[in-house]
Every structure is written in C-alpha cells, then in structure tokens.
Protein backbone atom coordinates (compact mmCIF):
# COMPACT_ATOMS: atom_id res chain seq x y z
CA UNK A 1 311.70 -66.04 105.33
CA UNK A 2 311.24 -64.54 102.24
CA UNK A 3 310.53 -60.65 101.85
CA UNK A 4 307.99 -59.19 99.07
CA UNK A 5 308.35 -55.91 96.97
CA UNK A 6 306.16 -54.84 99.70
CA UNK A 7 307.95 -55.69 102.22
CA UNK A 8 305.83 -58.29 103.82
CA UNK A 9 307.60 -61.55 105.33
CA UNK A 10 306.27 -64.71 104.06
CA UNK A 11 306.76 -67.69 104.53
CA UNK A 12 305.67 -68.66 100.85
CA UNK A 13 308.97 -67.79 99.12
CA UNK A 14 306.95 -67.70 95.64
CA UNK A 15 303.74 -65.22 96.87
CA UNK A 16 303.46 -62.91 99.76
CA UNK A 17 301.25 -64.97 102.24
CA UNK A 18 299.95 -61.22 103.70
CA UNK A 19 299.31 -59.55 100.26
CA UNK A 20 299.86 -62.42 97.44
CA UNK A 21 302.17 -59.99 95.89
CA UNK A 22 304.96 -62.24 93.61
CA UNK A 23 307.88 -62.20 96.10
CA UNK A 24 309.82 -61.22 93.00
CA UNK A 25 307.37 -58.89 91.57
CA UNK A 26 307.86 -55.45 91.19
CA UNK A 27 305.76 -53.13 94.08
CA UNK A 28 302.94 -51.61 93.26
CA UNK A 29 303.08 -48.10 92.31
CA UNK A 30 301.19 -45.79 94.92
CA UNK A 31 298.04 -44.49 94.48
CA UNK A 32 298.16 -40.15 93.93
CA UNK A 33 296.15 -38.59 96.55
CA UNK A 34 292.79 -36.73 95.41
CA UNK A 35 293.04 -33.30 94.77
CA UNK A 36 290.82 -31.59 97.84
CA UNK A 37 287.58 -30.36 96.26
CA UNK A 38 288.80 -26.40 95.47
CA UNK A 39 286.69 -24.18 97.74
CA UNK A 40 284.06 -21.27 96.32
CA UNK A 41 284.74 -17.95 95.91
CA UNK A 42 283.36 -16.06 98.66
CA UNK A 43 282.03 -12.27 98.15
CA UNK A 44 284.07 -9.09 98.42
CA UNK A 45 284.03 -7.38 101.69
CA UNK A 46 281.62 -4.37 101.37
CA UNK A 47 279.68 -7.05 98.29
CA UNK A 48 275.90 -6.74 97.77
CA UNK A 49 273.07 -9.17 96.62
CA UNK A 50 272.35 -9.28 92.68
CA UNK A 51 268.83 -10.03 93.58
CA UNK A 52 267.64 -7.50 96.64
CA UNK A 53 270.84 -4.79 97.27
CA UNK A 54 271.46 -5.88 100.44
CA UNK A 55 274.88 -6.14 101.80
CA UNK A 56 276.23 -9.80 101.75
CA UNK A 57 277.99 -11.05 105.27
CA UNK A 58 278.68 -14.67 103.71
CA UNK A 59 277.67 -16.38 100.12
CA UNK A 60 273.96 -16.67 100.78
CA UNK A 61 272.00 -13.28 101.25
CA UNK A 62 270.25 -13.08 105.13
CA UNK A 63 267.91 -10.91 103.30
CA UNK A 64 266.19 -12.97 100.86
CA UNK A 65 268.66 -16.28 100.67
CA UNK A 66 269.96 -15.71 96.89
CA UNK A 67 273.22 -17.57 96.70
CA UNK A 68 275.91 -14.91 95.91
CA UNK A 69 277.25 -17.89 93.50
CA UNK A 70 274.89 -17.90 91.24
CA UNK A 71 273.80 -15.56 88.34
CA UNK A 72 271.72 -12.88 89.48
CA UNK A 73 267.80 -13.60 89.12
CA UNK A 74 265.70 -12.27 85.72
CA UNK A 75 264.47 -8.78 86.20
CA UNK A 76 260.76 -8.37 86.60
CA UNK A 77 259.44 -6.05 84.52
CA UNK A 78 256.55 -4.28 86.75
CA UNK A 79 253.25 -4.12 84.82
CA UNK A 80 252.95 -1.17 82.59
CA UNK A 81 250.38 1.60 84.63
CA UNK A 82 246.71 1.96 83.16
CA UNK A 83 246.18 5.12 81.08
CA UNK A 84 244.54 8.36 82.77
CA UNK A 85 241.11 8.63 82.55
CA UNK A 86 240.25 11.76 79.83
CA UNK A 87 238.96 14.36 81.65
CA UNK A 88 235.85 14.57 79.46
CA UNK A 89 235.25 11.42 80.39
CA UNK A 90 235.28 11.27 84.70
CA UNK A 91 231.62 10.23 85.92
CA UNK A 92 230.38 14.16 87.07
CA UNK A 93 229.15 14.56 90.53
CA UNK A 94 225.91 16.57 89.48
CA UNK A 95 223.39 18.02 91.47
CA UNK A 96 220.27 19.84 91.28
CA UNK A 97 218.42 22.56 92.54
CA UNK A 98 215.04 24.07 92.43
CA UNK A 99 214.78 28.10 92.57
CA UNK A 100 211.87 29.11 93.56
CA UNK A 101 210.13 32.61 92.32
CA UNK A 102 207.15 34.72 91.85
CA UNK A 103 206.24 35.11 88.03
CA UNK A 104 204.56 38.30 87.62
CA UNK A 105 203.47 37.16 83.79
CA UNK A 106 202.26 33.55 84.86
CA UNK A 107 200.46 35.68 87.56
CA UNK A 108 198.41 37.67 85.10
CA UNK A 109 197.30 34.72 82.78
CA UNK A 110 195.93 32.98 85.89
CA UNK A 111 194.11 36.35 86.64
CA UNK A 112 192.90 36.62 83.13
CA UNK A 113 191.14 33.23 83.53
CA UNK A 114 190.14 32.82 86.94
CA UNK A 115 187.14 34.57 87.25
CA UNK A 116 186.02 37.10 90.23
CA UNK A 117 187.48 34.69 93.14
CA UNK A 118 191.12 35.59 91.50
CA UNK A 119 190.92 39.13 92.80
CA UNK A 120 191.47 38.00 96.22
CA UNK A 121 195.15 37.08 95.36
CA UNK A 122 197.41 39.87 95.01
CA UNK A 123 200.78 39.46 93.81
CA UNK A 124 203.52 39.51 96.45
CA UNK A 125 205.23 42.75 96.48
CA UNK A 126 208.26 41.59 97.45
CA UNK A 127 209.29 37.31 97.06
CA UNK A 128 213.32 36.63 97.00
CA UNK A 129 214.48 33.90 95.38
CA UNK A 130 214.70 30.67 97.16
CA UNK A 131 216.97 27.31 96.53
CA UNK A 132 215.92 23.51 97.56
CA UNK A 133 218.91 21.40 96.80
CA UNK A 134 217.18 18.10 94.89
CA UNK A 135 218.28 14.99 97.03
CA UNK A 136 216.62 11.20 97.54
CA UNK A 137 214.09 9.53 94.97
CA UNK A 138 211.51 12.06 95.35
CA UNK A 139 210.79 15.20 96.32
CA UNK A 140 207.16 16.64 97.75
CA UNK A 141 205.90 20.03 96.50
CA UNK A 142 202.97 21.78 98.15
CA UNK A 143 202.49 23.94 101.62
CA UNK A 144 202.60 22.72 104.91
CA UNK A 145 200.20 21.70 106.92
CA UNK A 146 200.76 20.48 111.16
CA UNK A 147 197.13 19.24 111.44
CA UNK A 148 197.56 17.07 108.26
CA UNK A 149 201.01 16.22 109.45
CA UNK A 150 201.82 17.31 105.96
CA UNK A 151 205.60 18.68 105.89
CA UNK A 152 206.48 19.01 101.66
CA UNK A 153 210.75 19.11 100.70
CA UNK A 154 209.70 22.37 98.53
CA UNK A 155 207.64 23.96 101.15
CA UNK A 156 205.52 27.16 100.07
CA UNK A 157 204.06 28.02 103.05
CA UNK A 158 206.16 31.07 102.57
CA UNK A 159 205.87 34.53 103.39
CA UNK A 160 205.02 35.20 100.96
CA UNK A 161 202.62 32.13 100.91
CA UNK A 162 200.54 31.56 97.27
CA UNK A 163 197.21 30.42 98.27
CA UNK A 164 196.93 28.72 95.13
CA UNK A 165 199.71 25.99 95.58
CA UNK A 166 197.56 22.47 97.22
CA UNK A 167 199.52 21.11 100.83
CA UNK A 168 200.13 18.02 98.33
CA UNK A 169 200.47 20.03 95.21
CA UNK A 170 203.15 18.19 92.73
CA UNK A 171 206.32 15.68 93.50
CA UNK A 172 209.24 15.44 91.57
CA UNK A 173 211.22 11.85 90.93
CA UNK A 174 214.66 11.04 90.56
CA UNK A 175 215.23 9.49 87.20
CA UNK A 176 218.13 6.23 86.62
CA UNK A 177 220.12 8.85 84.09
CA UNK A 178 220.24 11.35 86.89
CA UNK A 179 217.80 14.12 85.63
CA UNK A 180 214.07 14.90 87.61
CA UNK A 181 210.35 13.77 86.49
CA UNK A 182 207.27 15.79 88.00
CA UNK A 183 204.06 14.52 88.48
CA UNK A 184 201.21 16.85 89.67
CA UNK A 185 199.44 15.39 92.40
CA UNK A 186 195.45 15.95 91.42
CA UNK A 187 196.06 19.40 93.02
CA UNK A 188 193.41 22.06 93.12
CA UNK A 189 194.79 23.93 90.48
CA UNK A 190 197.11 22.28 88.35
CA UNK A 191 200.89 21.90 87.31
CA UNK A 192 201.81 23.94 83.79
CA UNK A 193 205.47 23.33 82.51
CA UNK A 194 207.14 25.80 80.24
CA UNK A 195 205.22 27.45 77.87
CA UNK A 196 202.31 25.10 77.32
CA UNK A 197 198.62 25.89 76.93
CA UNK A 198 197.20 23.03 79.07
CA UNK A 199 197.91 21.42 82.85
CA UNK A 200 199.65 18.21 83.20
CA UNK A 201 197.01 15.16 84.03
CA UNK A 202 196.65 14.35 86.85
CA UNK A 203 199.37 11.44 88.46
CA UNK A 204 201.55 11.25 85.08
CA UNK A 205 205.16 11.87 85.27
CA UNK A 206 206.69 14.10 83.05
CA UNK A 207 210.23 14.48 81.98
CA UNK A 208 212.09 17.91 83.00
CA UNK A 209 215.73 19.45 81.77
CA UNK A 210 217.71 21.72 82.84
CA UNK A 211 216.11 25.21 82.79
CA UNK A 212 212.53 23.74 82.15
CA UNK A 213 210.03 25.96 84.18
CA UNK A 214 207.16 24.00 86.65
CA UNK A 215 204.37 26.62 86.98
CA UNK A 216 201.87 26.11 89.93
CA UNK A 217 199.76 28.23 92.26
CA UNK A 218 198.78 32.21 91.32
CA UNK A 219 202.45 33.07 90.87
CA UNK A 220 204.99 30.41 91.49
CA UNK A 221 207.91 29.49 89.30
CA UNK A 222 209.94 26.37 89.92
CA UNK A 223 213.24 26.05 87.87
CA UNK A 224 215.66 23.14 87.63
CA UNK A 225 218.91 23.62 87.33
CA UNK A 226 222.34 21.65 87.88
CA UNK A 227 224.73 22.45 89.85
C-alpha cells in the first residue's frame, strides 16, 4: 500500500485513491483560520446617549433606541419665536357708557320755545349723574311703561322723571368699527345732538363719538364715552 503526502493509504501507488493527491506530491499547505469578526466597542460605565441624555445600560439607548455606535444625530434647531406684538398695536377691549344728566341750559332753550304748556315742567332740583354701560347691538332709550310692557336699557322713568322723554324715545346701534349710531324713534319731542339747531328725522341713524352730547326730553343729557 502506498501512503500519500496526506497520509491516505491507497492502493493506487501513483494517486491517492481517497484524495487524488500525487502519492509523491508535496501536501497541501493548510488553510489559516479566519480571524473572528473583532467585537464593538461597548459604552463606558456611567455613558449617556448623544441623541436624548439618557444613561446607556448597553449600545442601543432603552430611551429612544439611538445606537451608541453611531455618530450622534444633527441638532434641531427649534423654530425661531414670533416677535411681541407692539403694545400700540394689541386689539383694545373698549367699552362704552352713557352718563346721564340734567342740562340746565338745554332746559331753558326748550322753555324759550315751548310755549305756555312748558311751564308745567320744572327743572329737577336735584338729578345725580347716572351710568348705563353700552352692551349688545342696540340699546332702547325712553321711560318705562308696565301696561305697554315697555322696559327701555336707558330707562328715564327716574326720580327725577322728564316728562318730555317718549316710553320709545331714541335707540342707539352698535356699529362694525365698535363706536354707537342713534336713531330717534318718531318721539314726541325729538332727539338734538351737540350743538345743532334742528332735531334728527325721524328713523335715521346718526353717527356719535366719544363725548358727542344726545339731547332729548325738557332737560336730559346723554353722553358717550369709552371706557
């Protein structure tokens, strides 16, 4: 039997009958092992995420699975805040109110005009100041009246009450750029604003500002002001 540079018997005394090696060949060299795969750096004891701060137990993060491996994740830059509002230019919160008073001046002029019947009005001797905070679309001017079922926002029933003020005298209407309209309501005797010589007519609104004066009745002063 012949023996090959394996060291296989054969039979064959020219080639190894279990590997076909020459039998007077020279063995074949052996083949180097692999090199085992080398094995990762694991984190630090005490070792925290690059992406959330949390502290690392093993390569990938229990908090929000970032592998400690890798390069730490592009900062975010958070969106830049929007600019303060000027304060000259925050939407005001205005209100109105009407202050109601006796006129001792509008008083006379009606007197001067009126004929005999005005001497039955006297002039209160004593009317405080009152204030109706302006609220809703419109707003109902005139005296009350249960029988009529007639209850006005501005009621001038009184004391002192003006005899000259209708139960439906005038209403005033919310405008869309927040200031007040009055319209007189066909009342008995009429609606003056400010200063001027004639009555409103009759169901027509008219504009008011700030400080404008509604004169109605023998004495009565309505002024709008904000608030």
């Amino acid at each position: 039997m012949a023996t090959c540079p394996q060291g296989h018997s054969s039979a064959d005394d020219e080639f190894c009958d279990v590997c076909g090696r020459e039998i007077g060949g020279a063995a074949a060299a052996a083949a180097p092992d692999a090199p085992a795969a080398a094995e990762p750096d694991l984190p630090a004891a005490g070792a925290t995420c690059k992406a959330c701060g949390s502290d690392l137990a093993g390569r990938f993060c229990e908090a929000c699975g970032h592998d400690s491996m890798a390069a730490a994740p592009a900062a975010v830059t958070p969106p830049a805040p929007a600019p303060p509002v000027p304060a000259d230019r925050l939407p005001e919160a205005t209100t109105w109110t009407a202050t109601v008073t006796a006129d001792r001046a509008y008083y006379d002029s009606v007197m001067a005009v009126d004929g005999p019947d005005a001497a039955g009005i006297a002039f209160p001797p004593y009317c405080p100041d009152r204030h109706f905070p302006l609220a809703g679309k419109q707003v109902g001017i005139g005296r009350q009246s249960r029988s009529r079922g007639i209850q006005p926002d501005i009621d001038l029933i009184g004391p002192p009450e003006d005899p000259g003020v209708s139960h439906l005298h005038a209403v005033l209407l919310a405008q869309a750029d927040g200031t007040w309209s009055i319209v007189d309501l066909d009342s008995a005797n009429g609606t003056v604003v400010n200063d001027e010589k004639k009555p409103l007519p009759p169901n027509t609104p008219r504009p008011l500002g700030e400080d404008d004066r509604v004169y109605i009745g023998a004495w009565t002063r309505i002024t709008l002001r904000r608030t």
